[in-house]
PDB file of N, CA and C in Angstrom:
ATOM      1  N   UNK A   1      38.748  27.833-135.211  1.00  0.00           N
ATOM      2  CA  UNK A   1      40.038  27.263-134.862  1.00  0.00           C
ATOM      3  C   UNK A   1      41.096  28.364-134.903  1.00  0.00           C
ATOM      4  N   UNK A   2      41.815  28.599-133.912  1.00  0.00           N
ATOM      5  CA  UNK A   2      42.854  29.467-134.279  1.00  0.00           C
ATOM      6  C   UNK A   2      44.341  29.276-135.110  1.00  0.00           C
ATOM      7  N   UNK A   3      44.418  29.868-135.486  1.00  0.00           N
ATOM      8  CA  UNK A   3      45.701  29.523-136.800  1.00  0.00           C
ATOM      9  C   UNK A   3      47.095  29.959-135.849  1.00  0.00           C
ATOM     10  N   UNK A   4      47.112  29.694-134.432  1.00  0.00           N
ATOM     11  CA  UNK A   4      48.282  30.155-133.109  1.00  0.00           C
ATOM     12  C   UNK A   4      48.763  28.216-132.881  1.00  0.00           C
ATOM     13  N   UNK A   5      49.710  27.883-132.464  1.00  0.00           N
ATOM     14  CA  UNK A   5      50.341  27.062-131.444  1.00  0.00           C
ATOM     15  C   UNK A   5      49.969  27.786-130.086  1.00  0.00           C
ATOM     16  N   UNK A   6      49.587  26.575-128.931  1.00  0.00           N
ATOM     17  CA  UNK A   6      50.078  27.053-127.670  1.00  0.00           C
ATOM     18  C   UNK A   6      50.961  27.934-127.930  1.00  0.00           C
ATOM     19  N   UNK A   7      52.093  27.121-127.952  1.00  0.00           N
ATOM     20  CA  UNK A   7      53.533  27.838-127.906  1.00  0.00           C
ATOM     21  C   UNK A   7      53.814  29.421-128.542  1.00  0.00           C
ATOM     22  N   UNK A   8      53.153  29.198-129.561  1.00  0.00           N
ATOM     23  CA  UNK A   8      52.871  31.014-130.314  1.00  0.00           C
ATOM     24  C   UNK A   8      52.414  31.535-129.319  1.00  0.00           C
ATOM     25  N   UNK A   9      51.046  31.110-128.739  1.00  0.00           N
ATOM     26  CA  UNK A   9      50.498  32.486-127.786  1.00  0.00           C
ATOM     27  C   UNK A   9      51.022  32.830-126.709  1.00  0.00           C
ATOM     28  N   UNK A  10      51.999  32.277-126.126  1.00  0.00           N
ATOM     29  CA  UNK A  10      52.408  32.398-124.954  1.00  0.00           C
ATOM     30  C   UNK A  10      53.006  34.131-124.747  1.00  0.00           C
ATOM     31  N   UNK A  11      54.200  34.171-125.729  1.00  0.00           N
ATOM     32  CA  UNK A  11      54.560  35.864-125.373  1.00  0.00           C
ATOM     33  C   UNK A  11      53.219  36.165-125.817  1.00  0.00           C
ATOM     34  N   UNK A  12      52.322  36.788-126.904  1.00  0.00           N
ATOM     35  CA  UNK A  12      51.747  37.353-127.132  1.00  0.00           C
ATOM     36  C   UNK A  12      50.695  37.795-125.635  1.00  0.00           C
ATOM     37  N   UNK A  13      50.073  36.665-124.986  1.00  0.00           N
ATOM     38  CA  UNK A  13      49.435  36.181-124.167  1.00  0.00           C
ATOM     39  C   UNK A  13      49.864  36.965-122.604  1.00  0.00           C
ATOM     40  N   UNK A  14      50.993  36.842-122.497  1.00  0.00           N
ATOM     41  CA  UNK A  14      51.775  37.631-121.351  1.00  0.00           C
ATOM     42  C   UNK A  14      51.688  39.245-121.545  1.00  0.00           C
ATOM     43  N   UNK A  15      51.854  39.115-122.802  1.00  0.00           N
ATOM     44  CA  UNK A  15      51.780  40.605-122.824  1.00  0.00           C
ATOM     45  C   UNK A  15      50.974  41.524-122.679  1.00  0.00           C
ATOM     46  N   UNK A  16      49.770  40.968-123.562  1.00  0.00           N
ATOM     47  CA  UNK A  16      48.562  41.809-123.149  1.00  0.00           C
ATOM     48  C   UNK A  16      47.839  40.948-121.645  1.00  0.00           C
ATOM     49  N   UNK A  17      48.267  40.145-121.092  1.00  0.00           N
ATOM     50  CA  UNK A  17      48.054  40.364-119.628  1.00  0.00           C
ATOM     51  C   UNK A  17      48.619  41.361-119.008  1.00  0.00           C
ATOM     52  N   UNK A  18      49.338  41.670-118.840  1.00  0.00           N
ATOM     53  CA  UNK A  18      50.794  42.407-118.467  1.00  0.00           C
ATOM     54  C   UNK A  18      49.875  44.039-118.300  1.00  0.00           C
ATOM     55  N   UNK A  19      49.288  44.531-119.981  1.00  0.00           N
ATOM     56  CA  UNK A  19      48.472  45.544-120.239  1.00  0.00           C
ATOM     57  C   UNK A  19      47.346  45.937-119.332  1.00  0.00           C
ATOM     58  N   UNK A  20      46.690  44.576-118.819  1.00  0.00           N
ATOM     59  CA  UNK A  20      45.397  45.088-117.695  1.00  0.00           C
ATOM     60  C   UNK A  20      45.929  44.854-116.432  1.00  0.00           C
ATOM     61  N   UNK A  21      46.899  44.404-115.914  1.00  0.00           N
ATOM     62  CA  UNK A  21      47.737  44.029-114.511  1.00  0.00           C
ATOM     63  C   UNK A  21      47.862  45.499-113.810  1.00  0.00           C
ATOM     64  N   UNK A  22      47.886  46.911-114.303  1.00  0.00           N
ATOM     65  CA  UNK A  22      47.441  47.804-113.576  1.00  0.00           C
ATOM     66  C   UNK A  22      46.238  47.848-113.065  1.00  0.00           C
ATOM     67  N   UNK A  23      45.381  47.989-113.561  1.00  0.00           N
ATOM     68  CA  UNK A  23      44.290  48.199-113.086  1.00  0.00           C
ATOM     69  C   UNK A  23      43.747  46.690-112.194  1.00  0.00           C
ATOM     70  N   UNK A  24      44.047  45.832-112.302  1.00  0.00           N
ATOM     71  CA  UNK A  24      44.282  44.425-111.011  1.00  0.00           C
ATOM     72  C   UNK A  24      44.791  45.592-109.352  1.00  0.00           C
ATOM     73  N   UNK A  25      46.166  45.833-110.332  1.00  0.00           N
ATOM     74  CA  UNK A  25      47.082  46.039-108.648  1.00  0.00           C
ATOM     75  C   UNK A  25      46.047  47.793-108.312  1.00  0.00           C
ATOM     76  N   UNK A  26      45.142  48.161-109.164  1.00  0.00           N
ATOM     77  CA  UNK A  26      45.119  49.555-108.371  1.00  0.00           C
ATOM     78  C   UNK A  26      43.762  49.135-107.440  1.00  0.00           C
ATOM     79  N   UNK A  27      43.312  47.798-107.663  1.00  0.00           N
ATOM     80  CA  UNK A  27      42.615  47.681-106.295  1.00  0.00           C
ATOM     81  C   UNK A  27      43.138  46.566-105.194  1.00  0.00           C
ATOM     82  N   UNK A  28      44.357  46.232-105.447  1.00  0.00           N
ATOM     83  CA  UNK A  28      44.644  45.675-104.426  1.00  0.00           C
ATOM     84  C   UNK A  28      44.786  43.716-105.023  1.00  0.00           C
ATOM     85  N   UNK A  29      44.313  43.819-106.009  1.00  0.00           N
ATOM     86  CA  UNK A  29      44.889  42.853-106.822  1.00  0.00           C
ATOM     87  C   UNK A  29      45.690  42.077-107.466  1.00  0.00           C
ATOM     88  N   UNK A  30      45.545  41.073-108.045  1.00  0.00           N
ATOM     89  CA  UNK A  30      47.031  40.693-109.035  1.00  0.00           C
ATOM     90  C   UNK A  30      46.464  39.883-109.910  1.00  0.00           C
ATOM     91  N   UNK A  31      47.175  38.854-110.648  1.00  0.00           N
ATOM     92  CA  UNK A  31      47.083  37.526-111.230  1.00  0.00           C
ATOM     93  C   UNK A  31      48.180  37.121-111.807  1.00  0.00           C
ATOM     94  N   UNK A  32      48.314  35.710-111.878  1.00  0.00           N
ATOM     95  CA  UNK A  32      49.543  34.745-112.491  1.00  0.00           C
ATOM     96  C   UNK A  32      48.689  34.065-113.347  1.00  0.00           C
ATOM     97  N   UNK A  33      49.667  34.035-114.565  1.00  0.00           N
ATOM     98  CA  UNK A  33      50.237  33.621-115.399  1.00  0.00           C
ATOM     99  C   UNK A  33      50.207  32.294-115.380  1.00  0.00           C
ATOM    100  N   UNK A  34      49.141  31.165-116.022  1.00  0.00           N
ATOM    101  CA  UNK A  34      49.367  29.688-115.709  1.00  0.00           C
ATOM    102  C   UNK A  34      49.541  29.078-116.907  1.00  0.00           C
ATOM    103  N   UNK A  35      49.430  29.155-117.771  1.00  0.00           N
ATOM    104  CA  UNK A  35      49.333  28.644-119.555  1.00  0.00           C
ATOM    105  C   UNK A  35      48.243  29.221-120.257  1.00  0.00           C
ATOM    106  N   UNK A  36      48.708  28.383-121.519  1.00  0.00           N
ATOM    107  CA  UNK A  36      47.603  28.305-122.599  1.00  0.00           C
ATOM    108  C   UNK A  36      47.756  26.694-123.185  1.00  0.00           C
ATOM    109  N   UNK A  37      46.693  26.225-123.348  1.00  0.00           N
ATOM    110  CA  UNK A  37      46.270  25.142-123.907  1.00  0.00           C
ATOM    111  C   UNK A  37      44.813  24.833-124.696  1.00  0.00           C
ATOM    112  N   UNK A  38      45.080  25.019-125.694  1.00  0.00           N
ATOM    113  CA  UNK A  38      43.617  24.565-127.130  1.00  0.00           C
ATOM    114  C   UNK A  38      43.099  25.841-127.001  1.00  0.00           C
ATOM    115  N   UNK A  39      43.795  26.884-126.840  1.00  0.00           N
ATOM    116  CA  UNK A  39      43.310  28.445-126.875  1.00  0.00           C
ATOM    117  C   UNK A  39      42.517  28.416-125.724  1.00  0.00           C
ATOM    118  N   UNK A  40      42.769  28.105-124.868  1.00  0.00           N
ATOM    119  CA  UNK A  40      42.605  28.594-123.773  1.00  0.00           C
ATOM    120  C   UNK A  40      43.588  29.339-122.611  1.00  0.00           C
ATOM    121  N   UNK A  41      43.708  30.250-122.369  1.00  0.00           N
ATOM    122  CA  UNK A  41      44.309  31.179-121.241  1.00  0.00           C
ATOM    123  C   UNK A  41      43.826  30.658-119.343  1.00  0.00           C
ATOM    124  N   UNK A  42      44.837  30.128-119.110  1.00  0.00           N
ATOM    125  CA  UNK A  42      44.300  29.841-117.662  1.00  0.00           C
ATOM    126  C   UNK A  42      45.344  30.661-116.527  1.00  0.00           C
ATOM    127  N   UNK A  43      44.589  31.628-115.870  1.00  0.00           N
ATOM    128  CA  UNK A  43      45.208  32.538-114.860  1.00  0.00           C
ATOM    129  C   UNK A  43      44.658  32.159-113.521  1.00  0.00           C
ATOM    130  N   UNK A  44      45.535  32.790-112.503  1.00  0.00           N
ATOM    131  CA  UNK A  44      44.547  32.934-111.376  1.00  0.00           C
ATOM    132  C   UNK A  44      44.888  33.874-110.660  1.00  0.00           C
ATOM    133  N   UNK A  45      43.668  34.296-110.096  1.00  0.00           N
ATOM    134  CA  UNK A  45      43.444  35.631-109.664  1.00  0.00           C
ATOM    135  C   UNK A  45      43.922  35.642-108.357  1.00  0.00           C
ATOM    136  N   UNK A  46      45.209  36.682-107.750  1.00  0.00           N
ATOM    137  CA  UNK A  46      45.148  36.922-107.027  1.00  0.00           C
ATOM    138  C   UNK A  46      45.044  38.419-105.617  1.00  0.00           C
ATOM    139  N   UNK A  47      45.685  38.599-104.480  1.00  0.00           N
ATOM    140  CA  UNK A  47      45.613  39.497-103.898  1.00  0.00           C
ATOM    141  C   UNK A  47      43.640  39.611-103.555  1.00  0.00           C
ATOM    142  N   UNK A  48      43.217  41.016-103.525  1.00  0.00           N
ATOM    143  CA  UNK A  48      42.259  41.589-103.149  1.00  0.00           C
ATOM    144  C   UNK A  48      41.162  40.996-104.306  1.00  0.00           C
ATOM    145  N   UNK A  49      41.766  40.653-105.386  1.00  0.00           N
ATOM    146  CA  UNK A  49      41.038  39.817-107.014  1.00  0.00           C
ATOM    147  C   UNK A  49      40.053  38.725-106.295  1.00  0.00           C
ATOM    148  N   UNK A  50      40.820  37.638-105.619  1.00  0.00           N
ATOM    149  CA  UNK A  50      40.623  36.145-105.278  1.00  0.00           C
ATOM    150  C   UNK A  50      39.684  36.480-104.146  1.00  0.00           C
ATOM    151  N   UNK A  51      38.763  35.615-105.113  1.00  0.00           N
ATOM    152  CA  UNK A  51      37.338  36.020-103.985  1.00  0.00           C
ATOM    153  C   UNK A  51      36.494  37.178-103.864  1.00  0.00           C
ATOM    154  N   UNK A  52      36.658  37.811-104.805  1.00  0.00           N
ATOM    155  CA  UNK A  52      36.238  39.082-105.192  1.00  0.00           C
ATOM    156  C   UNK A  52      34.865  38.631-106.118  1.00  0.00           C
ATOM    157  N   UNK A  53      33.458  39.416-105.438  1.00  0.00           N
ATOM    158  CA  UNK A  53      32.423  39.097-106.275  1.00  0.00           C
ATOM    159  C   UNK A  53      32.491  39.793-107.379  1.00  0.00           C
ATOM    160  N   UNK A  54      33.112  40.835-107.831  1.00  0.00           N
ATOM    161  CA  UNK A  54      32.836  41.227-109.381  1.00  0.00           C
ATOM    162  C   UNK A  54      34.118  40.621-110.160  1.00  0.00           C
ATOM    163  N   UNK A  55      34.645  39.666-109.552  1.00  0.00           N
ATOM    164  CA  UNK A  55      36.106  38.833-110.136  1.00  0.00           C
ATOM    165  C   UNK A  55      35.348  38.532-111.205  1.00  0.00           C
ATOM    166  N   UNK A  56      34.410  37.978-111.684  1.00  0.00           N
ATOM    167  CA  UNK A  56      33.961  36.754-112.702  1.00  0.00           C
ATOM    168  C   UNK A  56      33.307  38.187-114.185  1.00  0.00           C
ATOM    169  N   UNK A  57      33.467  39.256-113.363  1.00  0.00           N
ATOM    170  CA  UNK A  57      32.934  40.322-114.461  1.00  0.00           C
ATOM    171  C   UNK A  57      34.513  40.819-115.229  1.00  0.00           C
ATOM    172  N   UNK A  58      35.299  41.053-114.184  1.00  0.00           N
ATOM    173  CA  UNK A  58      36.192  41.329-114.341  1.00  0.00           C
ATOM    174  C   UNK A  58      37.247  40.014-115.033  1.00  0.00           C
ATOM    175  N   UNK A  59      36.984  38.884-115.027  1.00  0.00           N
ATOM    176  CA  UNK A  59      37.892  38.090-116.213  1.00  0.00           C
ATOM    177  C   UNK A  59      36.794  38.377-117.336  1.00  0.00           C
ATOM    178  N   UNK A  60      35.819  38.084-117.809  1.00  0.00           N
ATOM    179  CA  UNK A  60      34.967  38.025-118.714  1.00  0.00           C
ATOM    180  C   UNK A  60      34.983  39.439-119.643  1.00  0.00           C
ATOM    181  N   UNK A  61      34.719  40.680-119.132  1.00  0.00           N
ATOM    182  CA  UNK A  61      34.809  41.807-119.708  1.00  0.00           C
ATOM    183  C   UNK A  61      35.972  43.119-119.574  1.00  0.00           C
ATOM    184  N   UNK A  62      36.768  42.009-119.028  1.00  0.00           N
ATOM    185  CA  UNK A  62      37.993  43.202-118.888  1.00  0.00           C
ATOM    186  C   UNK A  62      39.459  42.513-119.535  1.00  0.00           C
ATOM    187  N   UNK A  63      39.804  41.149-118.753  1.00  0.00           N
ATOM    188  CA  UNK A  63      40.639  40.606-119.219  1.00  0.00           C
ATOM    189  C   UNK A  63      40.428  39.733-120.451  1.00  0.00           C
ATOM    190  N   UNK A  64      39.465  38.741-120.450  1.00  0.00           N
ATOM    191  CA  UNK A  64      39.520  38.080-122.018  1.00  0.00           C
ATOM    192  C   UNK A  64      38.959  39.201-122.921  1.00  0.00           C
ATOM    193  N   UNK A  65      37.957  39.910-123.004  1.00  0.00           N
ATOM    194  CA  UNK A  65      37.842  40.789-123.926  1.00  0.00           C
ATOM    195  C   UNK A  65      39.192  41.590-124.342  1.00  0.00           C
ATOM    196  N   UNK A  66      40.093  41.909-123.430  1.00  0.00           N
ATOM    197  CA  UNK A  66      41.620  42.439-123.419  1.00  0.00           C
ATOM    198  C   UNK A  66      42.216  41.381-124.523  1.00  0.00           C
ATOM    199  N   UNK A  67      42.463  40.023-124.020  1.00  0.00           N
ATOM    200  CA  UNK A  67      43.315  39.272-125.238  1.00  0.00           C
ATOM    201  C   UNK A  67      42.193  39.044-126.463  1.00  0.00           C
ATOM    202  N   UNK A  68      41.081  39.357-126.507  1.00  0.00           N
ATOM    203  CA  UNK A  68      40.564  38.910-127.793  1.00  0.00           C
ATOM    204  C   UNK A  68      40.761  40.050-128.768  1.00  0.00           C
ATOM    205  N   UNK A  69      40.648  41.157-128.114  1.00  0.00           N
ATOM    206  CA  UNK A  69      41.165  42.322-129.357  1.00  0.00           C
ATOM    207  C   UNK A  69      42.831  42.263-129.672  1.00  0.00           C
ATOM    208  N   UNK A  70      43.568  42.174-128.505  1.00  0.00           N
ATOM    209  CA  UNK A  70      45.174  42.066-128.629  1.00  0.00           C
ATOM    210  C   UNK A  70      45.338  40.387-129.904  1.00  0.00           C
ATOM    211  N   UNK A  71      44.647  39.406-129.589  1.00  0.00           N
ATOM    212  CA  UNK A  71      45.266  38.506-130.038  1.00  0.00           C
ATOM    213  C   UNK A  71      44.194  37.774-131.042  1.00  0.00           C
ATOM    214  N   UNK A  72      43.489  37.377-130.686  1.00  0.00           N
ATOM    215  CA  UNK A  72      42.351  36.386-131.369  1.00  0.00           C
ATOM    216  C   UNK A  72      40.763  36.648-130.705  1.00  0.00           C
ATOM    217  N   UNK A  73      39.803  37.046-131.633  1.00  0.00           N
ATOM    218  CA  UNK A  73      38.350  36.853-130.532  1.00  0.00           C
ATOM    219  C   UNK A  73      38.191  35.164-130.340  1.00  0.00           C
ATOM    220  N   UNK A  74      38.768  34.165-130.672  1.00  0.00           N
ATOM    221  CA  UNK A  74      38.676  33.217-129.990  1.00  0.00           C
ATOM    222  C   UNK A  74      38.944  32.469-129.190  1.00  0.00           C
ATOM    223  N   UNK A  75      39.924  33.357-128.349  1.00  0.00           N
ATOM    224  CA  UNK A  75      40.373  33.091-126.946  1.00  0.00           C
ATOM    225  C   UNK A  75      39.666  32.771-126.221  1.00  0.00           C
ATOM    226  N   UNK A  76      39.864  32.347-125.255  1.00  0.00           N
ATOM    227  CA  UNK A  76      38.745  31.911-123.490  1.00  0.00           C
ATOM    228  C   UNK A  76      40.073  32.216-122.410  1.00  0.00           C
ATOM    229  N   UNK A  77      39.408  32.812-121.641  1.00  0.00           N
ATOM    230  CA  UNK A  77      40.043  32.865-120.162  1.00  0.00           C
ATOM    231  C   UNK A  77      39.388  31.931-119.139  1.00  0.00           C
ATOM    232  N   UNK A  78      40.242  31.578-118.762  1.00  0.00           N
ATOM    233  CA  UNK A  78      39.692  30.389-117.268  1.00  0.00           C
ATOM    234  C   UNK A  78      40.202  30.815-115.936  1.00  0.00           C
ATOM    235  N   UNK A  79      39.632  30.914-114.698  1.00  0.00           N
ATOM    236  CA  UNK A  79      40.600  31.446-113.714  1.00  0.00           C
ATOM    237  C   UNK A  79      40.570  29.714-112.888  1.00  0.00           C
ATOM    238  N   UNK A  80      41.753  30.047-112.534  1.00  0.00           N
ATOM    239  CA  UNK A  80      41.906  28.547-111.562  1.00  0.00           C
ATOM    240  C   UNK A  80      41.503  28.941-110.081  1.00  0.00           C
ATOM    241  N   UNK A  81      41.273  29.085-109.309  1.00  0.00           N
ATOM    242  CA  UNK A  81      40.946  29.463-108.230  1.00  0.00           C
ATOM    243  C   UNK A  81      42.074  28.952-107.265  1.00  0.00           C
ATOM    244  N   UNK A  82      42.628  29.411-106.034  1.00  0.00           N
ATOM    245  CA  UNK A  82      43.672  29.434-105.203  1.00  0.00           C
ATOM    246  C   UNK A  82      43.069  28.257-104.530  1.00  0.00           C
ATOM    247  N   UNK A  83      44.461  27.437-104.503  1.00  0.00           N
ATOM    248  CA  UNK A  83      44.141  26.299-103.257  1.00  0.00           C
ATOM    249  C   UNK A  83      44.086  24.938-104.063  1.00  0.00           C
ATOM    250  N   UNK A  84      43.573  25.233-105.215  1.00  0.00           N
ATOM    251  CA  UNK A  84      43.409  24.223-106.534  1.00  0.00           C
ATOM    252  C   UNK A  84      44.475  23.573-107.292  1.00  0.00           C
ATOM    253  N   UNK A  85      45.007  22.382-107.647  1.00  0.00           N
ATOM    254  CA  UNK A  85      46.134  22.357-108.191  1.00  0.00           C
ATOM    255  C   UNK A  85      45.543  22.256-109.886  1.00  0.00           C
ATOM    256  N   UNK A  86      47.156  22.574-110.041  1.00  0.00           N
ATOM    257  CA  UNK A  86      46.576  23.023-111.791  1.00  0.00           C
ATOM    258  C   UNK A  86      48.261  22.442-112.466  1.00  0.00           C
ATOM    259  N   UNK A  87      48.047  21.557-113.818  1.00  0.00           N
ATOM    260  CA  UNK A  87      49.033  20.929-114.138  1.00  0.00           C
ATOM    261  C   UNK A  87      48.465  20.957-115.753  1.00  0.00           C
ATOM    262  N   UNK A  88      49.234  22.151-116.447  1.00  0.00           N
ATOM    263  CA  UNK A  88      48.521  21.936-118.077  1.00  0.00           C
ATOM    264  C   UNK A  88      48.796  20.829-118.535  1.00  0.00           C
ATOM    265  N   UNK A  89      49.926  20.321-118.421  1.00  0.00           N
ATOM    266  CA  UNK A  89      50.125  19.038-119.383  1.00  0.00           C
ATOM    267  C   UNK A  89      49.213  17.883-118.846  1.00  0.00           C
ATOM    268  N   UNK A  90      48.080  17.868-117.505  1.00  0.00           N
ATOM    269  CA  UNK A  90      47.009  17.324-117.699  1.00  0.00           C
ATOM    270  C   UNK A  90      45.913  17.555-117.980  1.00  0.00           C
ATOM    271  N   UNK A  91      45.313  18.305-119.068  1.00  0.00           N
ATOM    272  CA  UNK A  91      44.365  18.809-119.363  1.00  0.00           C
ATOM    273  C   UNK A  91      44.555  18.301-120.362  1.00  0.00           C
TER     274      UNK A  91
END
């Protein structure tokens, strides 16, 4: 269980996104910023990212491994995929 509020992780959460968002844009990439809810991180990948077959390597061992050392190893990253609607306060 993490000892965070949503609401706690949020700056923390931005920030060390913020930290791997170079290396996103140096291939032509991006991602936004969608919440956190029950320690979960939900982004979605965009630019040259979205739809990208090593996308699913690249949230797994680049970005959540990124917030689990910055913040908690019991984080999860989720990517929402484009086109999808996404509404935290229904989850």
């Amino acid at each position: 269980m993490l000892p965070f509020s949503d609401e706690d992780l949020i700056e923390p959460v931005k920030t060390s996104l913020e930290a791997v968002l170079p290396m996103l844009k140096s291939d032509g990439g991006g991602m936004e910023f969608l919440g956190v809810k029950n320690g979960v991180v939900y982004v979605r990948l965009i630019g040259a990212c979205h739809g990208c077959p090593s996308s699913g390597q690249t949230l797994k061992y680049g970005i959540e491994k990124q917030l689990k050392i910055d913040i908690h190893p019991e984080l999860t990253l989720v990517n929402v995929p484009m086109g999808e609607e996404f509404d935290i306060d229904k989850l």
